[in-house]
N, C-alpha and C. Protein backbone atom coordinates (compact mmCIF):
# COMPACT_ATOMS: atom_id res chain seq x y z
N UNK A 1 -15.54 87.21 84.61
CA UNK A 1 -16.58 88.18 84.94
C UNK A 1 -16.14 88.95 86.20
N UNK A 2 -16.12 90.05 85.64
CA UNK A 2 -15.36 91.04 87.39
C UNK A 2 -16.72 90.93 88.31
N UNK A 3 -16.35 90.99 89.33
CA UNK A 3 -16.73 90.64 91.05
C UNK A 3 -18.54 91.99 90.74
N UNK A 4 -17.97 93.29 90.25
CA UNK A 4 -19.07 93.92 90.62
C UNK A 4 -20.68 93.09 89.40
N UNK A 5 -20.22 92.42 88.36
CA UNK A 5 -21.25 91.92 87.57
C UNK A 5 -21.85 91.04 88.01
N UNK A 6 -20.91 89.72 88.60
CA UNK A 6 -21.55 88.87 89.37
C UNK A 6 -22.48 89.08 90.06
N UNK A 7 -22.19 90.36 91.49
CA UNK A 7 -22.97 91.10 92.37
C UNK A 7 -24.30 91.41 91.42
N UNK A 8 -24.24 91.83 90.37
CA UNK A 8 -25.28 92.65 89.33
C UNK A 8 -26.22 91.50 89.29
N UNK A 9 -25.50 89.75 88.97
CA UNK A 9 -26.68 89.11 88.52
C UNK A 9 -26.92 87.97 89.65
N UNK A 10 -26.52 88.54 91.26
CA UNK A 10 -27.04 87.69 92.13
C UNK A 10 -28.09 88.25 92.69
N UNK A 11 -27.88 89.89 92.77
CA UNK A 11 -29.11 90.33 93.27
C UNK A 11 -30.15 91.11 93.03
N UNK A 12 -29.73 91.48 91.68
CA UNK A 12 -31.01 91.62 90.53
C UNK A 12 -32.12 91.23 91.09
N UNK A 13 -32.07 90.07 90.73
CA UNK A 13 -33.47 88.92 90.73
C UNK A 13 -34.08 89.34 92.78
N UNK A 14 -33.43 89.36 93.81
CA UNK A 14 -33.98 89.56 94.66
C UNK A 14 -34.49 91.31 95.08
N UNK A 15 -33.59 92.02 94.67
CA UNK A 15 -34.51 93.45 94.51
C UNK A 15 -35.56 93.48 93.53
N UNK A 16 -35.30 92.75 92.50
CA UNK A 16 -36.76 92.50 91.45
C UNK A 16 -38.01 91.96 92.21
N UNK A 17 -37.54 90.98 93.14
CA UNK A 17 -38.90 90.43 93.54
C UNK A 17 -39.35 91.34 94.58
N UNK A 18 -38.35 91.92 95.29
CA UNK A 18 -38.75 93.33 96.39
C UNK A 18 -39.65 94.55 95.91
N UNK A 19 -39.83 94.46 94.93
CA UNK A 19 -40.32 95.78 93.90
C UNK A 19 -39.67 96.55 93.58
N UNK A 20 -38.23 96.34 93.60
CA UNK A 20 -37.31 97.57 93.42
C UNK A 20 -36.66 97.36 91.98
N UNK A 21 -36.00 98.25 91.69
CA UNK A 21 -34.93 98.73 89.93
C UNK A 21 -33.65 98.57 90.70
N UNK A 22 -33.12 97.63 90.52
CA UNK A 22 -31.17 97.56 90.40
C UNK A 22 -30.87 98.40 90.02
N UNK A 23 -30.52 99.48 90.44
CA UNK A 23 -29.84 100.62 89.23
C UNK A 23 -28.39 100.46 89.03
N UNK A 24 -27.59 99.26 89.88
CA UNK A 24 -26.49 99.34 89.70
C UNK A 24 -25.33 98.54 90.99
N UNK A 25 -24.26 98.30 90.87
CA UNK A 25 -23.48 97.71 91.93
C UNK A 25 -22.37 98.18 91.64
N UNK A 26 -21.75 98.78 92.42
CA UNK A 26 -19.94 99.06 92.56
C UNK A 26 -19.84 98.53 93.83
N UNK A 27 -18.35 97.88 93.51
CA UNK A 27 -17.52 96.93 94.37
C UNK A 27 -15.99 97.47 94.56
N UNK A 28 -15.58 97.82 95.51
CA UNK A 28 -14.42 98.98 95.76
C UNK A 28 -13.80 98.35 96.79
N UNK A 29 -12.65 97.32 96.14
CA UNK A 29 -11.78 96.46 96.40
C UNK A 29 -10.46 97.14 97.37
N UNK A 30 -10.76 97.82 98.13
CA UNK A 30 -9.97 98.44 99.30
C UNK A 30 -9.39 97.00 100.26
N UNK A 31 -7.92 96.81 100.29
CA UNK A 31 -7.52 95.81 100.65
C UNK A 31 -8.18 96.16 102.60
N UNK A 32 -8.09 97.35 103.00
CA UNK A 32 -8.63 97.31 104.58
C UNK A 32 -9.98 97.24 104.72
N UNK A 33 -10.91 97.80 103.81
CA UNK A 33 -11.82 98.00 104.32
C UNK A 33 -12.96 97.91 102.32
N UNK A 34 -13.56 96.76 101.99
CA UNK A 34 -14.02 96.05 100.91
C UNK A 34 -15.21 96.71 101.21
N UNK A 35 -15.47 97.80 100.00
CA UNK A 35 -17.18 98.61 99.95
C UNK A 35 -17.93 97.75 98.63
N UNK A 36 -19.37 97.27 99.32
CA UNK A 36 -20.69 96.79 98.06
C UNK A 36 -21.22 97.48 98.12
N UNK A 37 -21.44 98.83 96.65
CA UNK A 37 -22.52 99.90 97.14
C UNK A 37 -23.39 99.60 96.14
N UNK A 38 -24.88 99.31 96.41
CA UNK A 38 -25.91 98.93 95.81
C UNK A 38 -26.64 100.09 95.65
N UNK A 39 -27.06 100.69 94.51
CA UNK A 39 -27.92 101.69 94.07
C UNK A 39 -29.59 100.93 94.06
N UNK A 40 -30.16 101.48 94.52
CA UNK A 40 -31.82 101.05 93.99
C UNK A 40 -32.91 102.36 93.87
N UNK A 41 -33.85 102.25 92.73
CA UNK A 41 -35.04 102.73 93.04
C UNK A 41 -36.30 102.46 92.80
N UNK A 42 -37.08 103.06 93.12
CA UNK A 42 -38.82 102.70 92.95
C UNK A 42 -39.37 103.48 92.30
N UNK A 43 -39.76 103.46 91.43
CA UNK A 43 -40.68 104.68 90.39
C UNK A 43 -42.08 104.47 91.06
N UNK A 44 -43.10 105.46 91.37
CA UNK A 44 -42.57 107.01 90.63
C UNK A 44 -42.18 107.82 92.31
N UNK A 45 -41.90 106.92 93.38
CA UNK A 45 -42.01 107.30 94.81
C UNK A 45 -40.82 107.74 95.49
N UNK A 46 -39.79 107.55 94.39
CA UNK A 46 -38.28 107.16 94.88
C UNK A 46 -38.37 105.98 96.24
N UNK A 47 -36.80 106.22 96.91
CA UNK A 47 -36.89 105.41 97.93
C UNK A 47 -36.52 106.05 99.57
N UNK A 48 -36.55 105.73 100.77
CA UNK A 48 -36.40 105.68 101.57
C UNK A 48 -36.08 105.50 102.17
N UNK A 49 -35.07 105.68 103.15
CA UNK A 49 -34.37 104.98 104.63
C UNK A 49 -35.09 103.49 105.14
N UNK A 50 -36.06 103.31 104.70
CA UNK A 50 -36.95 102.16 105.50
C UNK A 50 -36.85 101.18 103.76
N UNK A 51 -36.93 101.78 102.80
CA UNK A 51 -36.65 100.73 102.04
C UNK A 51 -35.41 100.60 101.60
N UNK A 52 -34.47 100.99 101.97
CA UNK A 52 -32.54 100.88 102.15
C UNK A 52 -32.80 99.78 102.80
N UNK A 53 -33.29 99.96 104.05
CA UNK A 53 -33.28 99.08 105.50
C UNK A 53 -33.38 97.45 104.75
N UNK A 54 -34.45 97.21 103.95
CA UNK A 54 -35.33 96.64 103.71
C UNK A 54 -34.49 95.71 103.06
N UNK A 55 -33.93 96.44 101.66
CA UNK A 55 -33.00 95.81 100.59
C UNK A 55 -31.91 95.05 100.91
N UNK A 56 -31.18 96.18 101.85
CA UNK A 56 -30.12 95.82 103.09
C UNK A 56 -30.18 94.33 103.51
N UNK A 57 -31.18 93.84 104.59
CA UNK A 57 -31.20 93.05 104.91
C UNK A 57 -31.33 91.81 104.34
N UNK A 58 -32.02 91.88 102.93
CA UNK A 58 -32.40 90.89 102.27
C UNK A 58 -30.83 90.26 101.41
N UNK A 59 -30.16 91.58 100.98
CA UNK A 59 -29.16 91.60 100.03
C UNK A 59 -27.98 90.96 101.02
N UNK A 60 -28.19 91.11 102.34
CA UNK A 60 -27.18 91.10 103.15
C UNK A 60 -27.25 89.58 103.55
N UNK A 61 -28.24 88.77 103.81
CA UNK A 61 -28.68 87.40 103.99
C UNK A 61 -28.24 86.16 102.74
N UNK A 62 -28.45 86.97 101.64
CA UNK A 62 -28.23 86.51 100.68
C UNK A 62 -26.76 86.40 100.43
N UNK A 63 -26.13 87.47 100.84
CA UNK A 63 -24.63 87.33 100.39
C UNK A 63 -24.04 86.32 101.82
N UNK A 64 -24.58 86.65 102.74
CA UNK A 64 -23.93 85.67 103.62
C UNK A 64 -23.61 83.84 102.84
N UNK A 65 -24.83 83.72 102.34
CA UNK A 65 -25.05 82.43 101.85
C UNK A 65 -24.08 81.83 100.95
N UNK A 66 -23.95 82.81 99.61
CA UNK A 66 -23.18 82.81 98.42
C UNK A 66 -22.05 83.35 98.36
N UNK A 67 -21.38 84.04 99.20
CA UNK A 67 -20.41 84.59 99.29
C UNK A 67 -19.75 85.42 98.16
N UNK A 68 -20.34 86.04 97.69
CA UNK A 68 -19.64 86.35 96.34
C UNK A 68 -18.38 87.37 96.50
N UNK A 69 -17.69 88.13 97.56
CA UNK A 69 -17.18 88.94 97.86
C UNK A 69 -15.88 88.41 98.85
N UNK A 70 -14.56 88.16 98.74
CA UNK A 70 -14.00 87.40 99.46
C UNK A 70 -13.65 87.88 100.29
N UNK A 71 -13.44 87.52 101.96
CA UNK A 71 -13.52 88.02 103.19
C UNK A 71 -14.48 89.45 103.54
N UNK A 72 -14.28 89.77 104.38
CA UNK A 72 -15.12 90.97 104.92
C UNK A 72 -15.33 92.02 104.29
N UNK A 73 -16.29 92.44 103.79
CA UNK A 73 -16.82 93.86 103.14
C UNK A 73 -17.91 94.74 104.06
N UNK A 74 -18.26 95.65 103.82
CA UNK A 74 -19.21 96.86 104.06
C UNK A 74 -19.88 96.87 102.97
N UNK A 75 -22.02 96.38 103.58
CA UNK A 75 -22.62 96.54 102.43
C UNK A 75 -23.40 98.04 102.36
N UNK A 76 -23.71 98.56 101.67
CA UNK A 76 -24.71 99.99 101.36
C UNK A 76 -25.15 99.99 100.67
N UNK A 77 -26.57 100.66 100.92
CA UNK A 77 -27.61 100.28 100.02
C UNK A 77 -28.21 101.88 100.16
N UNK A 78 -28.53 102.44 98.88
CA UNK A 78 -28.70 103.75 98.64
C UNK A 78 -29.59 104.00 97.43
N UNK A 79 -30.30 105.29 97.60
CA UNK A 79 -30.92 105.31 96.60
C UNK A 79 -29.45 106.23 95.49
N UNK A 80 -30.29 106.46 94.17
CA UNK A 80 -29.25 106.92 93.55
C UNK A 80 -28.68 108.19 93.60
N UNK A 81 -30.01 109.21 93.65
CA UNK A 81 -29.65 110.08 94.54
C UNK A 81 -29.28 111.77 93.30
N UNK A 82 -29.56 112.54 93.39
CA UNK A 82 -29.14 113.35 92.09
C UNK A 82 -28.07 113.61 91.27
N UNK A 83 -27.11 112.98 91.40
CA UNK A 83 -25.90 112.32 90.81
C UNK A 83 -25.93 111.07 90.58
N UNK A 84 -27.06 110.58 89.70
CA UNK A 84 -27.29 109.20 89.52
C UNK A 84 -26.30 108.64 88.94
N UNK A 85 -26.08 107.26 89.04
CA UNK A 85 -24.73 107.12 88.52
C UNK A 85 -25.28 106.51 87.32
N UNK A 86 -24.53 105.86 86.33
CA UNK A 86 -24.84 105.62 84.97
C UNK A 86 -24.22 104.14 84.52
N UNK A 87 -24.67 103.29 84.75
CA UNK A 87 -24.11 101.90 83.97
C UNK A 87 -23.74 101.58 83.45
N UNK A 88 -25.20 101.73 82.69
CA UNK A 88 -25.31 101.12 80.67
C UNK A 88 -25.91 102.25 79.84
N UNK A 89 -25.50 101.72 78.99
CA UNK A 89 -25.90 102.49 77.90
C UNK A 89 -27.98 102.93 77.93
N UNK A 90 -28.49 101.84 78.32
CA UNK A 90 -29.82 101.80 78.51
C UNK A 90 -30.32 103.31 79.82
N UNK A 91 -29.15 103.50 80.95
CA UNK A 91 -29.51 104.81 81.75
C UNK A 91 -28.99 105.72 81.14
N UNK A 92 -28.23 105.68 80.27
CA UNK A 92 -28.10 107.43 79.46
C UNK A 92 -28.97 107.78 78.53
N UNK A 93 -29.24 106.53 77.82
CA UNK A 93 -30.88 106.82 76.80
C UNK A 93 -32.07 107.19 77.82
N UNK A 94 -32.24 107.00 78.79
CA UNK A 94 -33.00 107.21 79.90
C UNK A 94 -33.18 108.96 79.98
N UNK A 95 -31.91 109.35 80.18
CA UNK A 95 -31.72 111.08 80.51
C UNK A 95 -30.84 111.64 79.51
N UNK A 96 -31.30 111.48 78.25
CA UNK A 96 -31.06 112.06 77.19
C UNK A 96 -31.30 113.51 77.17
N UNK A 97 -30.44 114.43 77.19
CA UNK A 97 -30.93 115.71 77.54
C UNK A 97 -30.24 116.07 78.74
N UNK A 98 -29.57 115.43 79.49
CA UNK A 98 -29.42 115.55 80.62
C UNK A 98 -27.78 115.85 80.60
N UNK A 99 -27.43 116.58 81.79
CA UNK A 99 -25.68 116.55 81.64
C UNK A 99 -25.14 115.52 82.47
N UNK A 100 -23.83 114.88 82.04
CA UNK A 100 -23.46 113.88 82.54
C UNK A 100 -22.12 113.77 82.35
N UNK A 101 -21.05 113.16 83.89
CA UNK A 101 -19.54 113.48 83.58
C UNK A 101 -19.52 112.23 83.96
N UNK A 102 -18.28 111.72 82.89
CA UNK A 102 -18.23 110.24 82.80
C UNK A 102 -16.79 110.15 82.48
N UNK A 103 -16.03 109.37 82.71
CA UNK A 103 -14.51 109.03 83.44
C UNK A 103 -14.40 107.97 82.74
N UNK A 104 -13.51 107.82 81.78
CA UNK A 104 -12.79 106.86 80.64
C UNK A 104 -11.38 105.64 80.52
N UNK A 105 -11.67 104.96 80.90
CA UNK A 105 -10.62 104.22 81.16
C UNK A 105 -9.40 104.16 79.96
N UNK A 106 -10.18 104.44 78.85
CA UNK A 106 -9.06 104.27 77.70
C UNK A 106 -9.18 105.94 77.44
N UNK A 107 -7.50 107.16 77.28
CA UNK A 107 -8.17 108.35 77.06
C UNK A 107 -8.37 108.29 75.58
N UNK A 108 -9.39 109.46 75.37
CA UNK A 108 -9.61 110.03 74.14
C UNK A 108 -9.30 111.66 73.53
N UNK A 109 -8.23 111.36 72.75
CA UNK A 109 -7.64 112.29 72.43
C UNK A 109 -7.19 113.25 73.32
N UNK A 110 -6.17 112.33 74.50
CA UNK A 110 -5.54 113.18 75.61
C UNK A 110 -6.18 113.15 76.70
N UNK A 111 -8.01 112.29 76.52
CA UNK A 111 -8.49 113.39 77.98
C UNK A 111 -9.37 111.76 78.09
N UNK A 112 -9.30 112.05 79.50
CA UNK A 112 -10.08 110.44 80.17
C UNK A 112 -11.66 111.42 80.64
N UNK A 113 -11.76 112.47 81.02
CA UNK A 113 -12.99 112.72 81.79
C UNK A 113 -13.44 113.75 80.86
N UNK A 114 -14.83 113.47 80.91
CA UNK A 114 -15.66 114.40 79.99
C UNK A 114 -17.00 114.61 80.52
N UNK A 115 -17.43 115.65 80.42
CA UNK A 115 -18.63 116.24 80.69
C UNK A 115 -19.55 117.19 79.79
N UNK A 116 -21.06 116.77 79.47
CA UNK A 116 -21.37 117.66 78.19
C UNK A 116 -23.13 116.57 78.70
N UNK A 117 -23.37 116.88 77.38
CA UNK A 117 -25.16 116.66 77.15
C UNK A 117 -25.12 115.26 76.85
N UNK A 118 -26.08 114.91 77.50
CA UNK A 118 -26.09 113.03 76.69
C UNK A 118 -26.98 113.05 75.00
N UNK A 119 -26.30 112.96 74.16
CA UNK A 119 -27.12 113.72 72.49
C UNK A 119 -28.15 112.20 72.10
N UNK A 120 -27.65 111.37 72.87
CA UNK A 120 -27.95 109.64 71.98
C UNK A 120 -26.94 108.83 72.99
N UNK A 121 -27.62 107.70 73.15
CA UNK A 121 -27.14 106.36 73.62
C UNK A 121 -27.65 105.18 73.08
N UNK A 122 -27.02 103.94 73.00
CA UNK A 122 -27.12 102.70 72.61
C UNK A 122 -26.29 101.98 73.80
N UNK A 123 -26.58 100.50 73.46
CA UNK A 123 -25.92 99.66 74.58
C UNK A 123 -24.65 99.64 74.64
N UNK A 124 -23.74 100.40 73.14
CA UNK A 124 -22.50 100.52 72.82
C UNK A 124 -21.81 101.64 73.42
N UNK A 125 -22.44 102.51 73.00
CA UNK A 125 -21.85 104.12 72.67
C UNK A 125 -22.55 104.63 72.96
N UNK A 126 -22.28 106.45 73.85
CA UNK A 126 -23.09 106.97 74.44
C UNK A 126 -22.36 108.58 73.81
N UNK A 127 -22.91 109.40 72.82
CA UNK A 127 -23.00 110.66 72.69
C UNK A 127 -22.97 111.52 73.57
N UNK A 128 -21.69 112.11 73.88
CA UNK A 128 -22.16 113.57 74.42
C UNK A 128 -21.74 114.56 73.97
N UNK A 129 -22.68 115.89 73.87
CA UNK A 129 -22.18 117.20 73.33
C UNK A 129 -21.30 117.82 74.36
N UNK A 130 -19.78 117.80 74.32
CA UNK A 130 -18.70 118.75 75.19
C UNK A 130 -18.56 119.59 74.29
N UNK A 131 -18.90 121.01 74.78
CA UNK A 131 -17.96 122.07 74.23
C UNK A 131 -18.53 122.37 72.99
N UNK A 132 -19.51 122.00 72.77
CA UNK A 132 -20.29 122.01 71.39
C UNK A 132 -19.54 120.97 69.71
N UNK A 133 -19.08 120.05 70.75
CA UNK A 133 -18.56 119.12 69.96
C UNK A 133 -18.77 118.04 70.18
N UNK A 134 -19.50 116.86 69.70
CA UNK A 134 -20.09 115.63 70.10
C UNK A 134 -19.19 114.56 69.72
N UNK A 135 -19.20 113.79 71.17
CA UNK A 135 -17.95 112.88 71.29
C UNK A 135 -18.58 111.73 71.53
N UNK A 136 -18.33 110.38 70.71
CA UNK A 136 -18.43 109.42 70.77
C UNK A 136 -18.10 108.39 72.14
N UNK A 137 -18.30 108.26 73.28
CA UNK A 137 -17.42 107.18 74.59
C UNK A 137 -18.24 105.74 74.55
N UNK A 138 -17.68 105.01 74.58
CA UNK A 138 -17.33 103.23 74.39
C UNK A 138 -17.71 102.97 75.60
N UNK A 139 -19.18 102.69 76.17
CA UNK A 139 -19.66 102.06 77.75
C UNK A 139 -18.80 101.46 78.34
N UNK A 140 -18.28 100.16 77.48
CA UNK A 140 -17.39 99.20 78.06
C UNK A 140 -15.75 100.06 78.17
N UNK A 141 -16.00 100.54 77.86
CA UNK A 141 -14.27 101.98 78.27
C UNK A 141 -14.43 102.81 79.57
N UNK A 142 -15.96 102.84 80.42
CA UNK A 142 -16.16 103.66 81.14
C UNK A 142 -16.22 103.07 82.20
N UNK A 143 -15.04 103.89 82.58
CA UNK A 143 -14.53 103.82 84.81
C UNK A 143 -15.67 103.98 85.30
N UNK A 144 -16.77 105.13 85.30
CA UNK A 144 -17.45 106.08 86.36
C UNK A 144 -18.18 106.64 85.28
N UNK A 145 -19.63 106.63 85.27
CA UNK A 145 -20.38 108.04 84.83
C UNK A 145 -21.43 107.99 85.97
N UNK A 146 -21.83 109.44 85.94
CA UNK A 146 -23.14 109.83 86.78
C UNK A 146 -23.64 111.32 86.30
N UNK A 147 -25.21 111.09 86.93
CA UNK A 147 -25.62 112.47 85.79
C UNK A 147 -24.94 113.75 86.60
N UNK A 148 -24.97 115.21 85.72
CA UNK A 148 -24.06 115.63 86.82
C UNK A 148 -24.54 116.80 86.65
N UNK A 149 -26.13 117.02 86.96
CA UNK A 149 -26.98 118.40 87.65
C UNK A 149 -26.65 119.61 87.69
N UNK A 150 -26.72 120.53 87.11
CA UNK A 150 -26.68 121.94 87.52
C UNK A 150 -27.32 122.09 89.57
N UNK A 151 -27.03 122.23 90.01
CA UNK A 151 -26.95 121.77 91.43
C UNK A 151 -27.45 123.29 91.80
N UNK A 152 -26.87 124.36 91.60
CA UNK A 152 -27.28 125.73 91.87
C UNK A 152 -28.61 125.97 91.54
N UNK A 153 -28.60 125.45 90.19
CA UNK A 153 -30.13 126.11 89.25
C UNK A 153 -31.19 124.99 90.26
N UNK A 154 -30.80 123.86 90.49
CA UNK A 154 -31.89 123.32 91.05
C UNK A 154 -32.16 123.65 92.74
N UNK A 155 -31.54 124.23 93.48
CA UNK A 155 -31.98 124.68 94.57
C UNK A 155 -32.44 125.81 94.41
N UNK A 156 -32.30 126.53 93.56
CA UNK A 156 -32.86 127.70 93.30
C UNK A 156 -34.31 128.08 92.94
N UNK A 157 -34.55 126.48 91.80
CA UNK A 157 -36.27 126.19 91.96
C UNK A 157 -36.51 125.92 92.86
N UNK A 158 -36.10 125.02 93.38
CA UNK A 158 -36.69 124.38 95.34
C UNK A 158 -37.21 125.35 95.75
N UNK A 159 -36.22 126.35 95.88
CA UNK A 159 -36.51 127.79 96.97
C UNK A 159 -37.83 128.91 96.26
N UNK A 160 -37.41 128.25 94.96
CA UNK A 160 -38.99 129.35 94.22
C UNK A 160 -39.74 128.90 94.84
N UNK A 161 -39.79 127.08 94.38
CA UNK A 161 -41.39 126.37 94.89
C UNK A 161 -41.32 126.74 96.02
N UNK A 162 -40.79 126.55 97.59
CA UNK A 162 -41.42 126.58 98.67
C UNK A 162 -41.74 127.85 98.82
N UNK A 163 -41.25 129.21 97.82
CA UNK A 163 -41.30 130.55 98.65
C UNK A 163 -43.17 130.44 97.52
N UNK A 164 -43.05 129.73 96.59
CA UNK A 164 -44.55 129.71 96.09
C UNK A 164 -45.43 129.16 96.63
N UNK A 165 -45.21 128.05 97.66
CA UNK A 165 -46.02 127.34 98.58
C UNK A 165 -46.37 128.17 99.94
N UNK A 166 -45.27 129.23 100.01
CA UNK A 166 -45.95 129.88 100.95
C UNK A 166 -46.66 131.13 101.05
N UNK A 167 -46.88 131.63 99.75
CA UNK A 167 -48.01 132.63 99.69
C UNK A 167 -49.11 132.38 99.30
């Protein structure tokens, strides 16, 4: 079981009892400097600097104990943030509809990174429309996904809403 799953099912159960959603653990095995970056959130409030703080400390007590991480790491605790990152198959059925670039460990047909519409997900396989061509990717094949926002179009509402909040 690689190091970041373990992480997945030691502290699950204690952000569960915190009120929080695991959204996830990456473990970034840098021989100088060992990163635990813990994703969490809270529906429907998101989260906060004070509940980072919160998770932090608890997650951080806990690993002292169990050690699951060998010698010294850097823990972080973050919400997910609008580049949510993507797990399982269960968070792309989540934002179905949504665009999402996701990084392939095995390539497919020449190309490891792809970006397009999430069409369908299962715990297996996750659909996306690239290019107006829908491509099959294998969860357990995937390095990296996260959703991946039109970023322009959405500051651009921001700036509607507040210029609508202020007349």
């Amino acid at each position: 079981m690689a190091i970041s799953d373990r992480l997945q099912a030691l502290l699950e159960p204690i952000i569960d009892d915190l009120g929080y959603e695991l959204v996830g653990v990456e473990y970034l095995p840098n021989p100088k400097n060992r990163v635990v970056r813990v994703f969490i959130d809270h529906e429907p409030d998101g989260i906060g600097v004070e509940d980072c703080e919160r998770v932090s400390r608890e997650v951080s007590a806990l690993m002292d104990v169990e050690e699951p991480v060998p010698g010294q790491y850097t823990l972080e605790v973050s919400s997910p943030g609008v580049e949510r990152p993507l797990f399982t198959g269960a968070h792309f059925a989540r934002f179905v509809g949504e665009t999402a670039s996701v990084q392939m460990a095995v390539p497919i047909d020449n190309r490891r990174r792809f970006k397009g519409v999430i069409v369908a997900a299962d715990d297996r396989t996750v659909t996306l429309e690239v290019d107006g061509q829908a491509v099959e990717l294998a969860v357990a094949d995937m390095v990296r996904a996260h959703l991946a926002p039109d970023l322009e179009a959405l500051f651009a509402a921001r700036h509607e809403d507040n210029r609508a909040d202020m007349s």
